[in-house]
Protein backbone atom coordinates (compact mmCIF):
# COMPACT_ATOMS: atom_id res chain seq x y z
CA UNK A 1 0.00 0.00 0.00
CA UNK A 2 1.60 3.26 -0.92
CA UNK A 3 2.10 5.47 2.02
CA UNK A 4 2.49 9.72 2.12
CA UNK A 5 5.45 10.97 3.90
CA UNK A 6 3.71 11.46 7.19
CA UNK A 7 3.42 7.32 7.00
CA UNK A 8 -0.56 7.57 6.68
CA UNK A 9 -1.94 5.75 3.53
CA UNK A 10 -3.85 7.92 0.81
CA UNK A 11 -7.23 6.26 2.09
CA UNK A 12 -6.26 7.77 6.01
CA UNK A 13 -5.87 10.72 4.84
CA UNK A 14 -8.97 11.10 2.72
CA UNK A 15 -11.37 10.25 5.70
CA UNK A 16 -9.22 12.36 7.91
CA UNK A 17 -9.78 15.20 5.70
CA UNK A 18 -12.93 14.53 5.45
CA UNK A 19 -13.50 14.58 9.30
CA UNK A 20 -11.47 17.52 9.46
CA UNK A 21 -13.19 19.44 6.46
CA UNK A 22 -16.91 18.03 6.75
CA UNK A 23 -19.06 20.62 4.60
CA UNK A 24 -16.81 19.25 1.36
CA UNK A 25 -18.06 15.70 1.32
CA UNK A 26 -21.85 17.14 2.15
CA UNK A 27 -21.59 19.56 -0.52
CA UNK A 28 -20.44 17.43 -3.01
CA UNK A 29 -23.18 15.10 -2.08
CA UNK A 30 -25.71 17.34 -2.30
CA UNK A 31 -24.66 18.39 -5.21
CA UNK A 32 -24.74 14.74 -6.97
CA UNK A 33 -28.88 14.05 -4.96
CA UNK A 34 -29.69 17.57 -6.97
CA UNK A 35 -28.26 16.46 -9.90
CA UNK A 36 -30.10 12.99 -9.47
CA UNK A 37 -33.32 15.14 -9.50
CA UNK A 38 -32.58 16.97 -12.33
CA UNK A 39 -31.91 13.63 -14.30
CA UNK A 40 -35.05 11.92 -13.01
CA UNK A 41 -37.33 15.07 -13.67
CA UNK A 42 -35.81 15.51 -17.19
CA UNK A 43 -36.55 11.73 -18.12
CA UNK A 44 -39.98 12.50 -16.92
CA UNK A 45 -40.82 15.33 -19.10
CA UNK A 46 -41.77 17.68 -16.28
CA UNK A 47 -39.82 20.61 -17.00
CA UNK A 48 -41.41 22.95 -14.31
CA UNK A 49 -40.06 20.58 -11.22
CA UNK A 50 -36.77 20.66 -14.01
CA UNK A 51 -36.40 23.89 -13.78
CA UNK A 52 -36.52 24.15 -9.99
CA UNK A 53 -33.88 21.00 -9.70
CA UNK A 54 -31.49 22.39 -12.36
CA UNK A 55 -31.63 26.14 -9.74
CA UNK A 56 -31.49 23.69 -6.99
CA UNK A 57 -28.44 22.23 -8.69
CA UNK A 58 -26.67 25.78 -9.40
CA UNK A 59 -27.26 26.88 -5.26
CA UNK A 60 -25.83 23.31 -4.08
CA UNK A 61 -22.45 24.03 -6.76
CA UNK A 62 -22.03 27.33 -5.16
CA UNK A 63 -22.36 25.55 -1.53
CA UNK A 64 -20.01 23.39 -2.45
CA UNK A 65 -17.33 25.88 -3.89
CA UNK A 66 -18.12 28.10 -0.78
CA UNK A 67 -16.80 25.14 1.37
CA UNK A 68 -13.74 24.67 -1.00
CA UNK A 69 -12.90 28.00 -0.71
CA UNK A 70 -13.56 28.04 3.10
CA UNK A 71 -10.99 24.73 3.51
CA UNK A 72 -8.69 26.20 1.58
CA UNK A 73 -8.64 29.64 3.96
CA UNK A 74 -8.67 27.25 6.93
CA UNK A 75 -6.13 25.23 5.34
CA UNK A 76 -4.04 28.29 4.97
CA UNK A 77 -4.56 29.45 8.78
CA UNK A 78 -3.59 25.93 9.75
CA UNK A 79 0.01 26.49 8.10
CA UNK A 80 0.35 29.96 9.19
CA UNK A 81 -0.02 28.22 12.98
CA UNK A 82 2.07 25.37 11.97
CA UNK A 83 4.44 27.85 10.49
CA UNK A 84 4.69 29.78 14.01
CA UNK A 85 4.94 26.55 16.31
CA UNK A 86 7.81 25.03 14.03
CA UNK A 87 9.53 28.75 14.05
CA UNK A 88 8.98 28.57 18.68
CA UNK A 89 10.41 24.76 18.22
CA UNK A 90 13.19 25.49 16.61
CA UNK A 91 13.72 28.55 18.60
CA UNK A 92 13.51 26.40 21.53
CA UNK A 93 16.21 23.72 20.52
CA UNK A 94 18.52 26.39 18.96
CA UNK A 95 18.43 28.21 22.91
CA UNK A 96 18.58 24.63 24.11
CA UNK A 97 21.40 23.79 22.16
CA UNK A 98 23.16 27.44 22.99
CA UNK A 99 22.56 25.91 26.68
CA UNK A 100 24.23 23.09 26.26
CA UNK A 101 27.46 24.42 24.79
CA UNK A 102 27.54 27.04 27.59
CA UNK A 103 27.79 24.29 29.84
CA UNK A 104 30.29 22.50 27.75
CA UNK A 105 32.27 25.48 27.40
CA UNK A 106 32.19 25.99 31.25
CA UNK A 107 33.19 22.40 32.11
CA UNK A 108 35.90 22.57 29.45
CA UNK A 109 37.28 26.12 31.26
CA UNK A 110 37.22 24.44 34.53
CA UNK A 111 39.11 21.25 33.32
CA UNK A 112 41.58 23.33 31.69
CA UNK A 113 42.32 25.03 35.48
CA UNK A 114 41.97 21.64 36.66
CA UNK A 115 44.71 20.53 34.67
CA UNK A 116 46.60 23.45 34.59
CA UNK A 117 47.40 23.11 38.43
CA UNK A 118 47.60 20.07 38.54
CA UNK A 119 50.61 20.51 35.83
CA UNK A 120 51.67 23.03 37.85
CA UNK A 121 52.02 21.05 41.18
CA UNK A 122 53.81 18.28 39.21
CA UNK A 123 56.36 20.46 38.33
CA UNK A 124 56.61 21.70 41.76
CA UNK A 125 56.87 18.42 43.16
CA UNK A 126 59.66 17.03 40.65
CA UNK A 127 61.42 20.49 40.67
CA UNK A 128 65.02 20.83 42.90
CA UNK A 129 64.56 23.73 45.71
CA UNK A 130 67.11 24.07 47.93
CA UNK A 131 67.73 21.42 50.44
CA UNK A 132 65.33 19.06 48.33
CA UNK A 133 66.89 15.80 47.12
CA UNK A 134 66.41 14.96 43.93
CA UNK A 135 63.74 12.88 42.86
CA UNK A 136 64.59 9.37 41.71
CA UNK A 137 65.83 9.41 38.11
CA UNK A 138 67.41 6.31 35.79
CA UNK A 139 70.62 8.30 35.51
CA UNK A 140 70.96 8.83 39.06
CA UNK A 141 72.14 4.95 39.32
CA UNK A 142 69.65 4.03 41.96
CA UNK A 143 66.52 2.17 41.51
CA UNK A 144 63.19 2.73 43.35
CA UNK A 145 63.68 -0.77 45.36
CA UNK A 146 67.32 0.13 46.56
CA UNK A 147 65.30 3.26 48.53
CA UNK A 148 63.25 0.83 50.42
CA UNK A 149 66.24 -0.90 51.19
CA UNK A 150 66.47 -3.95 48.83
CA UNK A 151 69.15 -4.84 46.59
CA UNK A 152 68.84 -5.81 43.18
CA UNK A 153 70.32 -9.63 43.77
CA UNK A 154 70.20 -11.60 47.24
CA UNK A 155 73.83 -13.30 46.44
CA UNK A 156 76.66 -11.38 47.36
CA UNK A 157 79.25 -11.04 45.11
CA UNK A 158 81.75 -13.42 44.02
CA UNK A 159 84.96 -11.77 45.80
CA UNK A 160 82.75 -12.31 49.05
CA UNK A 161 82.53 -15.41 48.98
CA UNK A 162 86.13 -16.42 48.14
CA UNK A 163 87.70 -14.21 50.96
């Protein structure tokens, strides 16, 4: 079944138009029982009741065209408001959205300071001041186990154990 954009079939949106828009359908009935008279009372000869059916038939046409003209001005209204609501709506995300970055933005700032002085209290804490030993380093020839005391083999050396 083929489907509209708005995923309702061509026959749902008929009889929701319909609903929506009820003086079309009634019109254009009217307008087909008038005509019905005029056919019946022009197989019948009578052309006085013709003449009334075929004036009956002009009034229900211009009915009809009245409501056409009146769904169409409604129809018109109905975008103008749609028109409005999707103009607020996207309004609404846009400031939503110019939220959200604000409070990106801010959390980004305050990371930045975060890690700034956090940077900056590394380098404080691996800097020399005087009197301050100097931070374990490969080229400094110890290793971190020889501070707690440990040596890097349990044997002693081989001129140890000869003497």
């Amino acid at each position: 079944m083929a489907t509209l954009s708005t995923g309702e079939t061509y026959a749902e949106r008929f009889w929701g138009r319909m609903k929506r828009e009820p003086l079309i359908p009634v019109g254009l009935l009217l307008t087909t029982g008038v005509f019905g008279g005029v056919v019946y009372h022009a197989r019948k000869g009578n052309q006085r009741q013709l003449q009334l059916w075929m004036r009956a038939r002009v009034v229900a046409q211009g009915l009809t065209v009245v409501a056409i003209v009146w769904g169409f001005y409604r129809l018109q209204q109905d975008s103008i408001k749609y028109n409005e609501n999707l103009v607020q709506e996207v309004a609404r995300v846009d400031e939503e959205k110019a939220r959200e970055r604000a409070a990106f933005e801010e959390r980004l700032r305050e990371a930045e300071v975060t890690y700034e002085a956090e940077a900056r209290a590394a380098k404080s804490w691996f800097s020399r001041k005087d009197g301050d030993a100097a931070p374990p380093t490969e080229s400094s020839g110890k290793r971190w186990y020889q501070y707690l005391g440990w040596s890097q083999s349990t044997s002693k050396p081989d001129s140890d154990e000869k003497a």
